[in-house]
N, C-alpha and C. Protein backbone atom coordinates (compact mmCIF):
# COMPACT_ATOMS: atom_id res chain seq x y z
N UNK A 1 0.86 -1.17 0.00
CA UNK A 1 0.00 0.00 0.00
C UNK A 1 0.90 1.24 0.00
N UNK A 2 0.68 1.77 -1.22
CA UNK A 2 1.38 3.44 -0.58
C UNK A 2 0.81 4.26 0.33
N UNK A 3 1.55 5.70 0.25
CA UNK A 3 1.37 6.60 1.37
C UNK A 3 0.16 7.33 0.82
N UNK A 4 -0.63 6.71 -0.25
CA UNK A 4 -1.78 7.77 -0.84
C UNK A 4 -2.64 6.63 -1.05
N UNK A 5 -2.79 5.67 -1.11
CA UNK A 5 -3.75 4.80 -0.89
C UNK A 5 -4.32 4.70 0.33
N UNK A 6 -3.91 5.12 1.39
CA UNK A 6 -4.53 4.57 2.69
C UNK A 6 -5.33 5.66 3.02
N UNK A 7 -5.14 6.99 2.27
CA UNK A 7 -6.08 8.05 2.21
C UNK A 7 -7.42 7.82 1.59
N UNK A 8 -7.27 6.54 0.71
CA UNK A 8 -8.67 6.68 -0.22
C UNK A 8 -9.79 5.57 0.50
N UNK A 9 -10.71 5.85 0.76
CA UNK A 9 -11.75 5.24 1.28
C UNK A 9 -12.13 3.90 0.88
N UNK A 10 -12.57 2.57 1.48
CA UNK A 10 -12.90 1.89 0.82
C UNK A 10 -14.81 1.93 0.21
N UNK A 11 -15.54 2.08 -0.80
CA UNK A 11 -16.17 2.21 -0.97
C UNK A 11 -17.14 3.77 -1.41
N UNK A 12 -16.49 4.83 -0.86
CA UNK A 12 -16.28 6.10 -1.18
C UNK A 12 -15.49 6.50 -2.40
N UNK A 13 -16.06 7.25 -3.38
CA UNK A 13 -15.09 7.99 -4.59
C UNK A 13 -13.72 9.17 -3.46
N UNK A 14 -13.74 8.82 -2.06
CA UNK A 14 -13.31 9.77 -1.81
C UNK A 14 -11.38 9.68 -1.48
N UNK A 15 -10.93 10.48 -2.46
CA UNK A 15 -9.31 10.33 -2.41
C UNK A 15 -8.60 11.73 -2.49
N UNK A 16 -7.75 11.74 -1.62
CA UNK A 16 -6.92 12.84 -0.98
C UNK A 16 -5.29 12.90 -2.27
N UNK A 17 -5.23 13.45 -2.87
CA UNK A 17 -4.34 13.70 -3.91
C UNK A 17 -2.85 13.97 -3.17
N UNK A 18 -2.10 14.14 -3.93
CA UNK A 18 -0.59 13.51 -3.39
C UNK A 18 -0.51 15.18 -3.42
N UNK A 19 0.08 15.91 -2.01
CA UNK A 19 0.53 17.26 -2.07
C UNK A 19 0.91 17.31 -0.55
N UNK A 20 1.86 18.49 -0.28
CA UNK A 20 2.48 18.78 0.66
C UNK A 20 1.92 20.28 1.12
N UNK A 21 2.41 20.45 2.73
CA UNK A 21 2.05 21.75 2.86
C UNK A 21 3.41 22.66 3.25
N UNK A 22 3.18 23.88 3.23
CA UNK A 22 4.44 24.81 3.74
C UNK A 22 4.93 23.98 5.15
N UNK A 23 6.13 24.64 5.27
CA UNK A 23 6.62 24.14 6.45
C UNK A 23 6.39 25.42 7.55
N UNK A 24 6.25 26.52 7.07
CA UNK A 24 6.09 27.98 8.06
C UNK A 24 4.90 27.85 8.16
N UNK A 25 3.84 27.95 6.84
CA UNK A 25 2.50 28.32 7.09
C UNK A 25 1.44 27.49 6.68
N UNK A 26 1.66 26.31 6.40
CA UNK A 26 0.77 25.57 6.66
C UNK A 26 -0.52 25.48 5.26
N UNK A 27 0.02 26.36 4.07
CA UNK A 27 -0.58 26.40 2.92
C UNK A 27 0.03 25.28 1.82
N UNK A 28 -0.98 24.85 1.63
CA UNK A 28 -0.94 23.54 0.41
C UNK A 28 -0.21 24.00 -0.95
N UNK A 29 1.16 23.09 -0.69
CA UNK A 29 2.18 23.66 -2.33
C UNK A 29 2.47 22.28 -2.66
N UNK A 30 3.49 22.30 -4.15
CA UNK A 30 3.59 21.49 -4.62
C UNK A 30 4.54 20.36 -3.94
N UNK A 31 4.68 18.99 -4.38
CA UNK A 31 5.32 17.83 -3.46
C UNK A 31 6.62 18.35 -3.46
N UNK A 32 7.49 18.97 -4.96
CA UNK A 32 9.08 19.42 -5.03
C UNK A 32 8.84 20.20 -4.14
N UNK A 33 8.10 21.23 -3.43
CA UNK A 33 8.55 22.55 -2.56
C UNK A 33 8.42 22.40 -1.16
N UNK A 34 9.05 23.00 -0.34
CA UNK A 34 9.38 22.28 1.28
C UNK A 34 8.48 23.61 1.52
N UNK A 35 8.54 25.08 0.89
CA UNK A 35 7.88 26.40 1.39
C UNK A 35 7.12 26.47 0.26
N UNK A 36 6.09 27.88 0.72
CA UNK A 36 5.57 28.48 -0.36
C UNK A 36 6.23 29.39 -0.76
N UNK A 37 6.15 29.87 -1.51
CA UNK A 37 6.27 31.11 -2.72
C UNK A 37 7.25 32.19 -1.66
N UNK A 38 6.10 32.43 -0.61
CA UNK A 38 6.32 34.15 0.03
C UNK A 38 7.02 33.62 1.36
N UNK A 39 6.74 32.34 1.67
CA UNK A 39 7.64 32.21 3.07
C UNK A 39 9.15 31.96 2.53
N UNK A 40 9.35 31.32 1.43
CA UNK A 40 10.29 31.08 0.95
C UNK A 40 11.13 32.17 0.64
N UNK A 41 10.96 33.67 0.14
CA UNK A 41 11.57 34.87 -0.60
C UNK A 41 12.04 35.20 1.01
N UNK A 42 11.05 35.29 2.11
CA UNK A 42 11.60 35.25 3.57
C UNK A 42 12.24 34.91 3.83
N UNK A 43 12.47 33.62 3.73
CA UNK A 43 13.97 33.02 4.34
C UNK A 43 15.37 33.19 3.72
N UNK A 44 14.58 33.45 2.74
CA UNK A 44 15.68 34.15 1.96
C UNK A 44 16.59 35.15 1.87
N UNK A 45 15.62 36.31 2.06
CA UNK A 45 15.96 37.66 2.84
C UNK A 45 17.09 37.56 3.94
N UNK A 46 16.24 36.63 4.77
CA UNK A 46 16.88 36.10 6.53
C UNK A 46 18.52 35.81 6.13
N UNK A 47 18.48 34.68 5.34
CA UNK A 47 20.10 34.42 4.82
C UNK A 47 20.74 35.27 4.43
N UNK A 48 20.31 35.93 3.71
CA UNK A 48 21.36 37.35 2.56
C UNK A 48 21.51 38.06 4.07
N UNK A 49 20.82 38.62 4.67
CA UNK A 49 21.25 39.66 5.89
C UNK A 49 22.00 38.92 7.07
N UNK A 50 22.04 37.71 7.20
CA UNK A 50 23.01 36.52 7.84
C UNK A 50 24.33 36.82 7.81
N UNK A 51 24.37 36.41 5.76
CA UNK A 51 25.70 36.80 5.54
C UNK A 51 26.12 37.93 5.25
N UNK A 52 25.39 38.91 5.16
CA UNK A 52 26.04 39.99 5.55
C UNK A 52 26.99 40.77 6.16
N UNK A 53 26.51 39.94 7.60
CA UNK A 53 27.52 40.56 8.97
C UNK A 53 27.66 39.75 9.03
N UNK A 54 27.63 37.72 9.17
CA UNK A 54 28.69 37.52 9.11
C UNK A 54 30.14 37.90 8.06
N UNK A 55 30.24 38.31 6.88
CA UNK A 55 30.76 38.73 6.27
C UNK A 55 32.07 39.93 7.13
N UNK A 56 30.88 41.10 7.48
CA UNK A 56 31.82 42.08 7.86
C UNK A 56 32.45 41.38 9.28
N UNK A 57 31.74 41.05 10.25
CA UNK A 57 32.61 40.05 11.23
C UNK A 57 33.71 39.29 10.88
N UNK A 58 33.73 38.67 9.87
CA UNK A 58 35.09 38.03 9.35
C UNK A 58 36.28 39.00 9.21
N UNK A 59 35.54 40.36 8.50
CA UNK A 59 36.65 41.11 7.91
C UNK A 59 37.08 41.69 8.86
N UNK A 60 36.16 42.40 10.13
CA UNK A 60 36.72 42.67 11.12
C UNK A 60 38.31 42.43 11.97
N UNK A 61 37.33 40.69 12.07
CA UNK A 61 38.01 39.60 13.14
C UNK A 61 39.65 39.77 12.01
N UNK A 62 39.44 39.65 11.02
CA UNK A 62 40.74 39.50 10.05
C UNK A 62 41.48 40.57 10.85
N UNK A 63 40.98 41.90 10.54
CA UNK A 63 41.80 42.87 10.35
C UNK A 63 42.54 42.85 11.78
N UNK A 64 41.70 42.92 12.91
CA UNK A 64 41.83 43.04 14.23
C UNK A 64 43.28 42.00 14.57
N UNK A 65 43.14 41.04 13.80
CA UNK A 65 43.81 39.53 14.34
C UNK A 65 45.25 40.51 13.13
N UNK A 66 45.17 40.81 12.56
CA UNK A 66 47.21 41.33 11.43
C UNK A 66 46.92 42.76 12.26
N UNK A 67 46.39 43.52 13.22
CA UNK A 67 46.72 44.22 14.32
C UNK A 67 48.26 44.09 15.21
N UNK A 68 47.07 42.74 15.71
CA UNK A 68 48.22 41.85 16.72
C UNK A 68 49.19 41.48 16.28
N UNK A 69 48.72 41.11 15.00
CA UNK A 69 50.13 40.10 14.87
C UNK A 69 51.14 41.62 15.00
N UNK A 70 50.73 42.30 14.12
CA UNK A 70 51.77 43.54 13.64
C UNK A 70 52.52 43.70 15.45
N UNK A 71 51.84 43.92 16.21
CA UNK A 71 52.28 44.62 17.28
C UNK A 71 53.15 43.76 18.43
N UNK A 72 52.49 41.97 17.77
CA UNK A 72 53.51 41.17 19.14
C UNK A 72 55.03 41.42 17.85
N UNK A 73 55.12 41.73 16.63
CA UNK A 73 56.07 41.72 15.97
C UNK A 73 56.94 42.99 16.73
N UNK A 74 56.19 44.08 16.33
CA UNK A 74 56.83 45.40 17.16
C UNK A 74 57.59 45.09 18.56
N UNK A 75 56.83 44.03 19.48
CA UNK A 75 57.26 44.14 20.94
C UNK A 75 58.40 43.24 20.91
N UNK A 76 58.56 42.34 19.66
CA UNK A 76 59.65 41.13 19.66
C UNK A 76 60.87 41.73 19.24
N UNK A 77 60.57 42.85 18.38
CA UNK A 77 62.11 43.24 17.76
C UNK A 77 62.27 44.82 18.94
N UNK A 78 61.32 44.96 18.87
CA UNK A 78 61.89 45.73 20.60
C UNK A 78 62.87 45.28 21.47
N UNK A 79 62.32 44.12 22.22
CA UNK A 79 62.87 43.22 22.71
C UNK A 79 64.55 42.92 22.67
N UNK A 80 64.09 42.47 21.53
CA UNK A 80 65.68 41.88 20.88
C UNK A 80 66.34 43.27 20.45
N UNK A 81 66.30 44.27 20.75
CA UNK A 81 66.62 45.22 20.40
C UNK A 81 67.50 45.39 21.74
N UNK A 82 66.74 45.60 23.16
CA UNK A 82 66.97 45.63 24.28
C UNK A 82 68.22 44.58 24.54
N UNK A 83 68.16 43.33 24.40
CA UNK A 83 69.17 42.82 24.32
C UNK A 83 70.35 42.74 23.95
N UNK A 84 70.30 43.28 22.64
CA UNK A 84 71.47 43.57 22.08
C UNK A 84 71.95 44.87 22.98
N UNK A 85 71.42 46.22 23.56
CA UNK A 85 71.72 47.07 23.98
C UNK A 85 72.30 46.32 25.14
N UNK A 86 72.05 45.30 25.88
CA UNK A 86 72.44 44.96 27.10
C UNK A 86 74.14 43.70 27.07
């Protein structure tokens, strides 16, 4: 028995056709689609502005992180600078 036969009545013309509903809202779309139409362009939205800032967070974290490095470099040849003076 499939998953659409056990919908159809025995003795009744009455049968429930093979379709899925949104996963947000609960409106009847086709079996390929997990969303509809408009919840779907939503989540969509949601992602693009996701990566967004994660985006600039990366570039941040980048820049912030060849800061440091630059500066434990500065304090190392300091350092060894001091030594040699000593």
């Amino acid at each position: 028995m499939s998953k659409f036969e056990r919908h159809q009545k025995k003795g009744d013309s009455y049968y429930v056709y093979p379709h899925k509903h949104c996963k947000k809202c609960g409106q009847m779309i086709e079996e390929s689609l997990t969303y509809c139409p408009e919840c779907y362009k939503e989540l969509k939205e949601k992602k693009e502005k996701k990566k967004k800032t994660r985006g600039k967070e990366d570039k941040l974290g980048a820049k912030s992180a060849l800061k440091e490095e630059k500066e434990r470099k500065k304090e190392e040849s300091l350092e060894a600078k001091k030594a040699l003076k000593d």
